[in-house]
Protein backbone atom coordinates (compact mmCIF):
# COMPACT_ATOMS: atom_id res chain seq x y z
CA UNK A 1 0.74 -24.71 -3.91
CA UNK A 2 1.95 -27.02 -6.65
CA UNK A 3 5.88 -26.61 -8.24
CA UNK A 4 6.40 -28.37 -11.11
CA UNK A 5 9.45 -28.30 -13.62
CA UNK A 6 8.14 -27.71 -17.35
CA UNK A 7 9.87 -27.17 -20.47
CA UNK A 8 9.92 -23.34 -22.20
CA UNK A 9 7.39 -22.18 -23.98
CA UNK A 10 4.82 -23.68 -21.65
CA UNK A 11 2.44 -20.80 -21.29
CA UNK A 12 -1.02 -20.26 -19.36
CA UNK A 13 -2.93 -17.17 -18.32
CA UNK A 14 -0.83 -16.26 -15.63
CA UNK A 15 2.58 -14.38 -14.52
CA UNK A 16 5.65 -14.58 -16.58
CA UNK A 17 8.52 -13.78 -14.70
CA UNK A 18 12.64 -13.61 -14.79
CA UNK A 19 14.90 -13.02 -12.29
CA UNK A 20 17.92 -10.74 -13.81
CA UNK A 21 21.61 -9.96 -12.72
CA UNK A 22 22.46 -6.55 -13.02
CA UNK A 23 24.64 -8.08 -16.22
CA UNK A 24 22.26 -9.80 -17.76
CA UNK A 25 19.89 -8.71 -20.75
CA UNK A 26 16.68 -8.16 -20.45
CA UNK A 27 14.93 -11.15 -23.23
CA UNK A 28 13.84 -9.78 -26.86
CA UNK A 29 10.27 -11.93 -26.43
CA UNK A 30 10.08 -9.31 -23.76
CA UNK A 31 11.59 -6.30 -25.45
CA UNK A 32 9.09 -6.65 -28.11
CA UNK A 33 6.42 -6.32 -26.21
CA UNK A 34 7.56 -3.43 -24.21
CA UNK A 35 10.29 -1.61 -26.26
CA UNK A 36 13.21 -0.38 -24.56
CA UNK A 37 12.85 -0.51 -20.98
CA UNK A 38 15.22 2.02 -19.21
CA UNK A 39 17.63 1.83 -16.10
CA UNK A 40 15.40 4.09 -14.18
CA UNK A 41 12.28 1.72 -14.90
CA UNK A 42 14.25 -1.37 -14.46
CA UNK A 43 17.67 -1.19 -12.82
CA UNK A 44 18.07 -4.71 -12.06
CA UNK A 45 18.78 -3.97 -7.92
CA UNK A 46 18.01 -6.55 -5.96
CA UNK A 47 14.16 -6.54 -5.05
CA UNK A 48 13.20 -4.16 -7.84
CA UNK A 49 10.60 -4.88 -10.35
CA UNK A 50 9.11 -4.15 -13.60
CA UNK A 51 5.08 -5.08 -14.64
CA UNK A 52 3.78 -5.44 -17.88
CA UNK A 53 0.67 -6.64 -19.10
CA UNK A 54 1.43 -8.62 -22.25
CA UNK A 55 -2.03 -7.12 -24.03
CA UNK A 56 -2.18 -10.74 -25.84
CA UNK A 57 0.49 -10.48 -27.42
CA UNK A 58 1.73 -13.69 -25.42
CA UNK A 59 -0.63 -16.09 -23.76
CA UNK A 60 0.52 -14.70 -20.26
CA UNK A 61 -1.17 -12.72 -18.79
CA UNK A 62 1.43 -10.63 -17.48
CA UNK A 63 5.44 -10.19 -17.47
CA UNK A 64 7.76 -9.37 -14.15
CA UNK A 65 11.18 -8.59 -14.07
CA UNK A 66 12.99 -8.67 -10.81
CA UNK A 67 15.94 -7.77 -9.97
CA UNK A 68 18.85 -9.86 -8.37
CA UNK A 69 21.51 -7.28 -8.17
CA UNK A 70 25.66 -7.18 -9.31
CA UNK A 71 26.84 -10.63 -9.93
CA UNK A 72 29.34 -9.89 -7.43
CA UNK A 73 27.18 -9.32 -4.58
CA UNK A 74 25.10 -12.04 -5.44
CA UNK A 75 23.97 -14.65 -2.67
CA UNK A 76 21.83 -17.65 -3.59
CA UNK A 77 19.23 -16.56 -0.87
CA UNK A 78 18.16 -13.63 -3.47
CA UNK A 79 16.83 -16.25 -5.77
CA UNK A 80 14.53 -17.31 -2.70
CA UNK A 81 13.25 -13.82 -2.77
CA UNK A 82 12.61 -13.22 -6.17
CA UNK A 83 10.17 -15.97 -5.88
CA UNK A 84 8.55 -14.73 -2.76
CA UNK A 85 8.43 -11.54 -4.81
CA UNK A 86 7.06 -12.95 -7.65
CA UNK A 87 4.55 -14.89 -5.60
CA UNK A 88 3.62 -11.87 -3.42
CA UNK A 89 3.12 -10.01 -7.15
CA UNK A 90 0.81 -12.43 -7.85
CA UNK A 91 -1.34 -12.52 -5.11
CA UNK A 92 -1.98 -8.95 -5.39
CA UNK A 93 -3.25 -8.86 -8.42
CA UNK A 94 -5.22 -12.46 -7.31
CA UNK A 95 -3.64 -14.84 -10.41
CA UNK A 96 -2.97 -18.09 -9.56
CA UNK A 97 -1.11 -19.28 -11.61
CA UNK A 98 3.13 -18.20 -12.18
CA UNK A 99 6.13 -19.10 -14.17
CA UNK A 100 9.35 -18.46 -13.51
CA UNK A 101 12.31 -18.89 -15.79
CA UNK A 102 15.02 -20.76 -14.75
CA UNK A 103 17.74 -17.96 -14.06
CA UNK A 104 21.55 -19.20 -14.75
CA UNK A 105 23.13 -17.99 -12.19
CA UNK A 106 27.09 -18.20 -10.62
CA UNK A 107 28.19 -20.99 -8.69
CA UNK A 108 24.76 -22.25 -8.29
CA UNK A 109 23.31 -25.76 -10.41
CA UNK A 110 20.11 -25.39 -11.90
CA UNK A 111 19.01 -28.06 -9.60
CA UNK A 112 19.75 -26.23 -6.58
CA UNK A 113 18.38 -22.89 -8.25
CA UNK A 114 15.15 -24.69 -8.55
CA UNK A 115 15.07 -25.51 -5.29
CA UNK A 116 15.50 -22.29 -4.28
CA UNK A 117 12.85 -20.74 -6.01
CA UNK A 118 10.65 -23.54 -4.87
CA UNK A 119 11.40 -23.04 -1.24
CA UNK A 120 10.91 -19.36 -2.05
CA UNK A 121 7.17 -19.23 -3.38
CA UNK A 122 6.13 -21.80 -0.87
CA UNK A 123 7.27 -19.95 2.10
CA UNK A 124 5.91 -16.58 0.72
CA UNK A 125 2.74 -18.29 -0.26
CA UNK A 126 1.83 -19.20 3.80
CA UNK A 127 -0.40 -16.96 5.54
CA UNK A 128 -1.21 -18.04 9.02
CA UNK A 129 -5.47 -18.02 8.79
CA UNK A 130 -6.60 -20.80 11.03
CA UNK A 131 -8.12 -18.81 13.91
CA UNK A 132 -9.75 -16.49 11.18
CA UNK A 133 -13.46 -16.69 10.44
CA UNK A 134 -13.33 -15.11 6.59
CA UNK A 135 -10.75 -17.66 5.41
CA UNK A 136 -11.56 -15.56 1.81
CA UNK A 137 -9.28 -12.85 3.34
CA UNK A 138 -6.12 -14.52 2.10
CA UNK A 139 -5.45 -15.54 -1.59
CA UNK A 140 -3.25 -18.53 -2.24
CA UNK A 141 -1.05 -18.72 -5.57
CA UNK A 142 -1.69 -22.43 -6.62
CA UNK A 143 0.40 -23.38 -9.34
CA UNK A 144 4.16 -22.42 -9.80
CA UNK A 145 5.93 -23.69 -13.52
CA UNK A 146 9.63 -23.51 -13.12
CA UNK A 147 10.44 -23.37 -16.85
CA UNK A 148 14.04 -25.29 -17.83
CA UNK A 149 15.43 -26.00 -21.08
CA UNK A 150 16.87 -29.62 -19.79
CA UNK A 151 16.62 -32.22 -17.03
CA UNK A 152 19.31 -30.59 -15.03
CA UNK A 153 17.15 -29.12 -12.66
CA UNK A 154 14.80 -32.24 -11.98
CA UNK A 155 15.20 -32.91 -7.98
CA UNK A 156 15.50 -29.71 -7.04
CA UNK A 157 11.68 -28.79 -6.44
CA UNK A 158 10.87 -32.27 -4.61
CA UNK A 159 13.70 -31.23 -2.14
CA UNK A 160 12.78 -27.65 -1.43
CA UNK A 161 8.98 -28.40 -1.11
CA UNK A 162 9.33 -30.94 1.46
CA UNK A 163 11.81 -28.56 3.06
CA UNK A 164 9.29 -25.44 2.75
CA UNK A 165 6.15 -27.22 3.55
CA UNK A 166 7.77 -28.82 7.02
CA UNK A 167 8.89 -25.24 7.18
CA UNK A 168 5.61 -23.90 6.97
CA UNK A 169 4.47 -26.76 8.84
CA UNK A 170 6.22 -25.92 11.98
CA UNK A 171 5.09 -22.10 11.44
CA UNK A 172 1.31 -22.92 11.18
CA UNK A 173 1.79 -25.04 15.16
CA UNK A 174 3.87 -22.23 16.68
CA UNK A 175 1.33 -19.82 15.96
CA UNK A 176 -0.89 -21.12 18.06
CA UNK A 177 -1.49 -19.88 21.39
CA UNK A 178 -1.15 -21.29 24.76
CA UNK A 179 -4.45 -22.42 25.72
CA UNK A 180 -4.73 -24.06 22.14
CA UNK A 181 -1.75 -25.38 21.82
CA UNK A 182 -0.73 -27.59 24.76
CA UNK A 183 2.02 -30.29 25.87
CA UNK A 184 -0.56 -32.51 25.51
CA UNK A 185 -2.12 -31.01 22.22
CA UNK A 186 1.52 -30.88 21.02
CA UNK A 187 2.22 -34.90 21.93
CA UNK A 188 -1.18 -35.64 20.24
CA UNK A 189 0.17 -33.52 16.87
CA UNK A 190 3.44 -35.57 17.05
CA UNK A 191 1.10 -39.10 16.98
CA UNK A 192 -0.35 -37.80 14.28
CA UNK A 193 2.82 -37.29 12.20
CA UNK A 194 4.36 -40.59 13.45
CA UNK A 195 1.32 -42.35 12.17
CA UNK A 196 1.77 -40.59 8.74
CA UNK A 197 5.23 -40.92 8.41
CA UNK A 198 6.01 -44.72 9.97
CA UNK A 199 7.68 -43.11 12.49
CA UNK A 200 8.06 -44.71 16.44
CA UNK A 201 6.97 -42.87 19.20
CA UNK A 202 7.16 -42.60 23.04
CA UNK A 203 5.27 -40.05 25.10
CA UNK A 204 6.48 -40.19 29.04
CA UNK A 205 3.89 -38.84 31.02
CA UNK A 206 4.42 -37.24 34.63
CA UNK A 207 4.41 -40.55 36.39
CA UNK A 208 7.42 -41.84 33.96
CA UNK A 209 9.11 -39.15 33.95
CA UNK A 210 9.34 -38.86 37.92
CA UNK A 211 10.12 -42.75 37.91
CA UNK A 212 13.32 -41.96 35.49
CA UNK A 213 13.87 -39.43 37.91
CA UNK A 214 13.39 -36.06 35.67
CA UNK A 215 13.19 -34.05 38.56
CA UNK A 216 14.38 -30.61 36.17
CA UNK A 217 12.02 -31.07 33.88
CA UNK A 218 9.57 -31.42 36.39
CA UNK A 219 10.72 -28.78 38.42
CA UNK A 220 9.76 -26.37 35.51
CA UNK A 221 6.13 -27.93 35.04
CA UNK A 222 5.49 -27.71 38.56
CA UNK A 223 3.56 -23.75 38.65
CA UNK A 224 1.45 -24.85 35.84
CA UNK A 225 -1.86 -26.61 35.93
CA UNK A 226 -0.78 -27.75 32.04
CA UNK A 227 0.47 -31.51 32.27
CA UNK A 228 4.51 -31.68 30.93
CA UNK A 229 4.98 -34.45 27.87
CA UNK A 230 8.38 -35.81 26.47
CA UNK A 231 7.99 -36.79 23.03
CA UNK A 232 10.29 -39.13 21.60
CA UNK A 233 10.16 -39.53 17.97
CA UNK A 234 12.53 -42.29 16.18
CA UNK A 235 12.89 -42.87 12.34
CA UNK A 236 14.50 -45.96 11.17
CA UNK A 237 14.29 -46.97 14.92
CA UNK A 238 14.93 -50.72 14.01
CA UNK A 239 17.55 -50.03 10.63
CA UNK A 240 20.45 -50.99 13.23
CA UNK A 241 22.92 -50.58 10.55
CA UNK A 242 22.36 -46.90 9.80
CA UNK A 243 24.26 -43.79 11.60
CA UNK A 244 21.79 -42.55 15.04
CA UNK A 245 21.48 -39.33 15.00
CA UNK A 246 19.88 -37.13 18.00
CA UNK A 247 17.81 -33.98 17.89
CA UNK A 248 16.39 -32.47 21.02
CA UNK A 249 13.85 -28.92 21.01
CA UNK A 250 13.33 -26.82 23.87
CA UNK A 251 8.77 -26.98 23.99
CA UNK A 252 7.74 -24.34 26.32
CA UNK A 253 4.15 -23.94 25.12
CA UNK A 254 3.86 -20.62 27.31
CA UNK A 255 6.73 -18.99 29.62
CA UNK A 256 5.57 -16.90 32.30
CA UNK A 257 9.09 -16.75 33.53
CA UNK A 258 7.92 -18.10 36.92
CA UNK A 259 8.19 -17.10 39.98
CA UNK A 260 11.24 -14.90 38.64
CA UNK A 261 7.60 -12.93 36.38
CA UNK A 262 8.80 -11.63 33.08
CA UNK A 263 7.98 -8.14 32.26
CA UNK A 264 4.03 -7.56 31.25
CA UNK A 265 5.02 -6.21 27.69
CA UNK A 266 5.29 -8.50 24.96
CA UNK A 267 4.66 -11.73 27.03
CA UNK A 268 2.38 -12.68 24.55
CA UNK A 269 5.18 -13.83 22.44
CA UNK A 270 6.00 -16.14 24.98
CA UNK A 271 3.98 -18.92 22.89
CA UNK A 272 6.80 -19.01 20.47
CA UNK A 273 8.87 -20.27 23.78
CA UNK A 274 8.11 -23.85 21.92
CA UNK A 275 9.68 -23.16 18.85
CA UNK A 276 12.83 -25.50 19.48
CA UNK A 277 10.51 -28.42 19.54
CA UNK A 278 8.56 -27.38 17.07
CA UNK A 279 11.46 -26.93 14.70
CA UNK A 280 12.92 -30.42 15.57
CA UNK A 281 9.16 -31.80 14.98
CA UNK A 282 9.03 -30.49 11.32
CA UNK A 283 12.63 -31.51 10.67
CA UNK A 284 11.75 -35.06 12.00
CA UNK A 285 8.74 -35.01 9.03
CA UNK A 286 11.14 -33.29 6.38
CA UNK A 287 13.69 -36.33 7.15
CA UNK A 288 10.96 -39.40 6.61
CA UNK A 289 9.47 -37.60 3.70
CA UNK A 290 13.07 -37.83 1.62
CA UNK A 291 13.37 -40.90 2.81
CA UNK A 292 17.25 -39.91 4.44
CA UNK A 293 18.89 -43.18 5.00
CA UNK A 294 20.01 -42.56 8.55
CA UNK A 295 18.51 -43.03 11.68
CA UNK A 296 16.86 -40.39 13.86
CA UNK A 297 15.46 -39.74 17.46
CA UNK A 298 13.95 -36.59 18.14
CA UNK A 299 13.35 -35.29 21.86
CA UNK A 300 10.86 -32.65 22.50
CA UNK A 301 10.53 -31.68 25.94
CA UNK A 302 7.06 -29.75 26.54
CA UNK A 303 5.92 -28.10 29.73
CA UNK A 304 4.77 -24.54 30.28
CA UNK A 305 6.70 -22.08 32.76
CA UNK A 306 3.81 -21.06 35.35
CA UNK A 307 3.67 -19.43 39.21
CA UNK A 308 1.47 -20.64 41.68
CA UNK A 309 1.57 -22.03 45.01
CA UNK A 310 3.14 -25.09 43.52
CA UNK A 311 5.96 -23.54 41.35
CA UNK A 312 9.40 -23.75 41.82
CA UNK A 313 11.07 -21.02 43.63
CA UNK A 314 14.81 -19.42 43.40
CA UNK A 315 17.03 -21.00 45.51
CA UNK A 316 15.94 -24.45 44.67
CA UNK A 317 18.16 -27.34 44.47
CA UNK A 318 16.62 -30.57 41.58
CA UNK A 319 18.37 -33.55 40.64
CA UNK A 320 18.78 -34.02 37.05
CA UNK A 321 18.51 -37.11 35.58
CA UNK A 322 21.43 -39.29 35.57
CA UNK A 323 21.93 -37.73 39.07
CA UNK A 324 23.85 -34.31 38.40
CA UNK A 325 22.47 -31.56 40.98
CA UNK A 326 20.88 -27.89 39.97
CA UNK A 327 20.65 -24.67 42.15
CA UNK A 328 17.47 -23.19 40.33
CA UNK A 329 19.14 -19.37 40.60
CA UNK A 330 16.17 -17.72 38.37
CA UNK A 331 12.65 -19.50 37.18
CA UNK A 332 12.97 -17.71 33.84
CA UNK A 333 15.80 -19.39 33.23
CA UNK A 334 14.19 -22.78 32.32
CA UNK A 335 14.33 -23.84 29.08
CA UNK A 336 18.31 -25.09 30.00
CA UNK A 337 16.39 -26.97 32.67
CA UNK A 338 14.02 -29.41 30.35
CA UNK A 339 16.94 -29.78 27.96
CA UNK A 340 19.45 -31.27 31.11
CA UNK A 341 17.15 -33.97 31.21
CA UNK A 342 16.50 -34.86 27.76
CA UNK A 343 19.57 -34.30 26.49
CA UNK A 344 21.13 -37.00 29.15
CA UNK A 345 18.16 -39.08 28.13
CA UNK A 346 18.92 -38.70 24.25
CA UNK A 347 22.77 -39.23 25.00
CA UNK A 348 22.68 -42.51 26.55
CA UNK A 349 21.06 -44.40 23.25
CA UNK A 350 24.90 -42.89 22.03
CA UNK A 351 24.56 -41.19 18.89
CA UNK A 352 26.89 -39.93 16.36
CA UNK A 353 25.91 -36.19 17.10
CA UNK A 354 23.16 -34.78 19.25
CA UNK A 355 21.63 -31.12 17.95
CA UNK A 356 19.59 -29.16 20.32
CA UNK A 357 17.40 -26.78 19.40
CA UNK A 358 15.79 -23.66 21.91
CA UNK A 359 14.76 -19.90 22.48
CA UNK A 360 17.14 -19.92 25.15
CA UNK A 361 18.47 -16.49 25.60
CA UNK A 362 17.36 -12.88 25.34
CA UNK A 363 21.55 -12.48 25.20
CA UNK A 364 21.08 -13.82 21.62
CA UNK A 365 19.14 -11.29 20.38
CA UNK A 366 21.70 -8.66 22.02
CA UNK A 367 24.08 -10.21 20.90
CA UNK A 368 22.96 -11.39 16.92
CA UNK A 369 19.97 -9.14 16.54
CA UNK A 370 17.45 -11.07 14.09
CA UNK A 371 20.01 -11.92 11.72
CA UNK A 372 21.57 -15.33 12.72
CA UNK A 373 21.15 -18.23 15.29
CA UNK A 374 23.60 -18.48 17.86
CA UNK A 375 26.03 -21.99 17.31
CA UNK A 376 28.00 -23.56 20.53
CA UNK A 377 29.52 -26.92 19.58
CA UNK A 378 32.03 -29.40 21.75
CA UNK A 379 32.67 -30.29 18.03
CA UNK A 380 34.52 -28.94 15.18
CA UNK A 381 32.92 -31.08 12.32
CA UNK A 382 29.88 -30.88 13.91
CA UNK A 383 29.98 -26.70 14.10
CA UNK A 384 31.38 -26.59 10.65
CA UNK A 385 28.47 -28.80 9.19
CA UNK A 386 26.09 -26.51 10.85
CA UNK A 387 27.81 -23.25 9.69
CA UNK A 388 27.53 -24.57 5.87
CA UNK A 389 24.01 -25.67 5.76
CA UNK A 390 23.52 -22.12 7.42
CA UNK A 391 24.54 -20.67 4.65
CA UNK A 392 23.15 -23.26 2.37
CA UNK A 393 19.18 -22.41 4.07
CA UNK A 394 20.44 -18.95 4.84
CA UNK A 395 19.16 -19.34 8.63
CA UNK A 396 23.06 -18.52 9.59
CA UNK A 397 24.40 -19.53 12.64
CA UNK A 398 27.29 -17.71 14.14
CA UNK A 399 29.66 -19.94 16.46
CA UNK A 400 30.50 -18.58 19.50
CA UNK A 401 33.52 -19.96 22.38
CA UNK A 402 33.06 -22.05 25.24
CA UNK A 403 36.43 -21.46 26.99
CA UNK A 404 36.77 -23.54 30.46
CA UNK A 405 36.22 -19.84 32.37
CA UNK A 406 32.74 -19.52 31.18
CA UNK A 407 32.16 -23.26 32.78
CA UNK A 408 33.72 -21.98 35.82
CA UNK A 409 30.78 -19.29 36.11
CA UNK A 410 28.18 -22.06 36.44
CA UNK A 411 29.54 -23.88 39.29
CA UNK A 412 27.46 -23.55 42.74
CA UNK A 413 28.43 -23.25 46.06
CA UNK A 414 25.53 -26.26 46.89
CA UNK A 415 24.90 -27.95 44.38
CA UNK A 416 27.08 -29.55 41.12
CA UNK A 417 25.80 -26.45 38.75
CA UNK A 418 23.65 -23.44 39.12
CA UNK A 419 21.38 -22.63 35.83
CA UNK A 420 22.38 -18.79 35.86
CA UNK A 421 26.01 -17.94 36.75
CA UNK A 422 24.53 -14.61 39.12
CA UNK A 423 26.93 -12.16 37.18
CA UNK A 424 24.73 -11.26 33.83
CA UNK A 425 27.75 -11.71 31.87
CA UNK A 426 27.94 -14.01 28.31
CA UNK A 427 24.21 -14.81 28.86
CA UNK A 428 24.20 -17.25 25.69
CA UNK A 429 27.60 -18.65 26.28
CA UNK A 430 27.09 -19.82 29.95
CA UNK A 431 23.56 -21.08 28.83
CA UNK A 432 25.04 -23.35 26.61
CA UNK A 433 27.48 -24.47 28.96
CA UNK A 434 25.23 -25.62 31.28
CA UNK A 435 23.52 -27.66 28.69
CA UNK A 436 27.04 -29.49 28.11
CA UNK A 437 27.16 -31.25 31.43
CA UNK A 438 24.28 -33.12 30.11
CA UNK A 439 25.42 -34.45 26.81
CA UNK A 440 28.32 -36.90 28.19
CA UNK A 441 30.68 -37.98 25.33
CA UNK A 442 28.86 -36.84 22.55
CA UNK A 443 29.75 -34.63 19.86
CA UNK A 444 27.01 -31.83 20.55
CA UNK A 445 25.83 -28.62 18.75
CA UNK A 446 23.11 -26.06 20.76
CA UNK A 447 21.33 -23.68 18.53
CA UNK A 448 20.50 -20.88 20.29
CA UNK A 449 17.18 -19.45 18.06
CA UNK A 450 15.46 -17.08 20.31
CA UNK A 451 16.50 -13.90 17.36
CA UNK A 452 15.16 -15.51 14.74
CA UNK A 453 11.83 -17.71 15.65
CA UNK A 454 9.89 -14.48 14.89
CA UNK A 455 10.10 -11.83 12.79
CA UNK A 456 7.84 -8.47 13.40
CA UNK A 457 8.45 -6.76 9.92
CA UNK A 458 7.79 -8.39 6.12
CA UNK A 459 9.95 -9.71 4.14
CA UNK A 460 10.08 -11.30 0.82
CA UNK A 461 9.47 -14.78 1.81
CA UNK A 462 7.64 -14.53 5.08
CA UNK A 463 4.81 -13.30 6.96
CA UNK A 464 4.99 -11.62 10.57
CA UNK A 465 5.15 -14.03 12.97
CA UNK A 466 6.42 -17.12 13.69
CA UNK A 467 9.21 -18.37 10.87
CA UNK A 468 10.24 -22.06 11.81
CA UNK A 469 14.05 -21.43 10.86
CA UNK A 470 15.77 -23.90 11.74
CA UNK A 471 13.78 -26.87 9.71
CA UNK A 472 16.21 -26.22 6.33
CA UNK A 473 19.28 -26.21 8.41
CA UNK A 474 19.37 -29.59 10.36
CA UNK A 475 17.43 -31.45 7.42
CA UNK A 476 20.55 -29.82 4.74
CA UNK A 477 22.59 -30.78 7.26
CA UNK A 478 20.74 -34.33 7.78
CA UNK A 479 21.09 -34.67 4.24
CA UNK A 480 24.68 -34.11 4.09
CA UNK A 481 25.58 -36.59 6.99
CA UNK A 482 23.22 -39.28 4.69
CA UNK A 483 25.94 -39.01 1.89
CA UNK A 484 28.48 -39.71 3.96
């Protein structure tokens, strides 16, 4: 799909649309095509529409009207929608081509309106159809005018559609399944975008990563036939005078739970166990594509979670590296395992803030439903930052405590920290206090993602299945530590 800004009264054959406030009146061009149109046609509610064909009296082909709902209740995420609406319009009715007037809306600038809407139709446009043999199954919208009266909102669609397509980027990989989408398979992808994008890049292998003495990591891999890969992915690796900043995903390509077996039903959604690594993957290509004048390293740690003879059984004591000990107290619980290890290994290059990234709890979901990512932080900025470009992205993160007692759950009676604390209790909370042993001095943020890498039901802007949130936060937030 192409955005583009034009000015009004650029017209094609295609979709007209605006996106109305309940206050706002509907245009005369369109009045006088349609006469009056009433409150029970048209009420303005947010997600409702009205379609018109213009019967040439316009060189559109058609008009829609959707509705963004009370100016009071308004959030800038409905403007996202109305595009995915108008987008999703289209495609049924197979026209490629759409414009959408810029709406003026409260509080937000045109520019950022316009990259809303961008961000919008390019999400809603994506339609995972790789593994499909009639690829003519799926219609794609191609073109999308943004029509504004100045240069106000110039910048807005080059931001949102590097921010959608890394977006949809990171969907299209974590779709994949486990026997087609490997650690290895997933270390070749990340050569592929460091070649593209300038960026450097380190892939440790077994044998290094046993030498540096990642025995968690490792631990995890053991079950599985699957060789484990840590990426590491730097941008600006050599622009010494810039800010480091570190971001570290959670890449289990397929998690069996172990020998502690997840439950039959639904493990085939286990694939999306990679998601954390995938999101920090299409982050690190959103961040060289604008060109963010910072530096980056980006960690993914990639193994799958097998049994077998080999695996690693409950009760099992690993040493981390940097030399902190683990009492494995449950298999399943391993994603906290390949994060100890890189995020000691990303904290000792000493960077202004390190942001990890994982599935890690089913307490999430309890907790959040589908809503909003779980936020731990050892830092207030830090949490804050994250909590604005939530809302900014609208992929919201909800901050939760880390009181001393919950650290006082994780301690073992053998070893220096066990990965479960044994009682069930504050599932998410205790998870991300294990992870900060690892992170030493460093001002640290875990997002905890596992109610929101997936969605089973439609919505205006996405398909089922995977939905790569995640990607808009850390590269807003990315882009707001580049100001600084």
């Amino acid at each position: 799909m192409k955005v583009k800004i034009e000015k009004p009264g650029y017209s094609d054959g295609g979709v007209l649309a605006y996106f109305l406030l309940k206050e706002d009146k509907i245009p005369a061009e369109i009045l006088k095509i349609t006469g009056k149109i009433t409150d029970g046609e048209f009420d303005r509610k947010l997600g409702k529409t009205y379609t018109t064909a213009t019967l040439g009296k316009m060189k559109f082909r058609r008009i829609l009207l959707t509705g963004l709902g009370d100016k009071k209740d308004f959030e800038p995420d409905f403007v996202r929608r109305a595009a995915g609406t108008a987008v999703r319009h289209c495609k049924s009715i197979k026209c490629p081509d759409l414009s959408v007037v810029l709406p003026k809306l409260p509080e937000v600038s045109p520019k950022s309106t316009a990259q809303f809407i961008t961000e919008g139709a390019i999400l809603s446009n994506y339609k995972f159809m790789e593994l499909k043999t009639k690829k003519e199954e799926h219609f794609d919208v191609k073109n999308v005018n943004i029509l504004a009266p100045d240069k106000s909102a110039d910048g807005g669609v080059a931001i949102g559609t590097v921010l959608a397509e890394a977006q949809n980027y990171t969907r299209e990989l974590d779709e994949y399944p486990a026997n087609l989408m490997t650690p290895r398979k997933v270390a070749d992808i990340a050569k592929q975008l460091a070649r593209k994008n300038k960026l450097s890049l380190t892939v440790l292998d077994e044998k290094a990563m046993r030498k540096k003495g990642m025995n968690a990591l490792l631990g995890v891999a053991s079950g599985s036939e699957e060789p484990p890969r840590l990426v590491i992915l730097e941008y600006n690796k050599n622009r010494k005078n810039l800010p480091l900043y570190g971001l570290v995903g959670k890449g289990i390509t397929f998690d069996s739970g172990g020998i502690s077996l997840k439950p039959s039903k639904d493990m085939h959604e286990m694939k999306y166990d990679k998601s954390g690594a995938l999101v920090v993957l299409g982050t690190a290509k959103a961040v060289a594509e604008l060109k963010l004048p910072i530096r980056l390293i980006v960690a993914l740690a990639l193994t799958e979670n097998m049994p077998s003879g080999k695996a690693q059984k409950p009760g099992d004591v690993v040493k981390a590296y940097g030399g902190k000990t683990i009492e494995v107290l449950n298999t399943d619980a391993e994603g906290r395992l390949v994060l100890a290890d890189t995020l000691a290994y990303v904290a000792e290059r000493n960077p202004k803030a390190i942001i990890d990234v994982a599935t890690l709890t089913g307490a999430i979901v309890v907790a959040l439903g589908r809503h909003a990512m779980g936020l731990f932080s050892s830092d207030e900025k830090l949490a804050a930052l994250l909590e604005e470009a939530g809302k900014r992205s609208h992929e919201r993160a909800w901050r939760f405590p880390m009181w001393k007692e919950y650290g006082e759950m994780m301690k073992s009676d053998i070893a220096d920290i066990k990965n479960i604390s044994g009682t069930g209790e504050a599932g998410s909370i205790t998870g991300a206090v294990f992870l900060k042993e690892f992170i030493g001095g460093a001002a640290w943020a875990h997002l905890d993602i596992a109610g929101v890498d997936l969605i089973k039901n439609s919505h205006p802007y996405f398909e089922k299945g995977a939905t790569g949130t995640g990607v808009r936060l850390l590269t807003e937030a990315l882009i707001y530590l580049s100001k600084k």
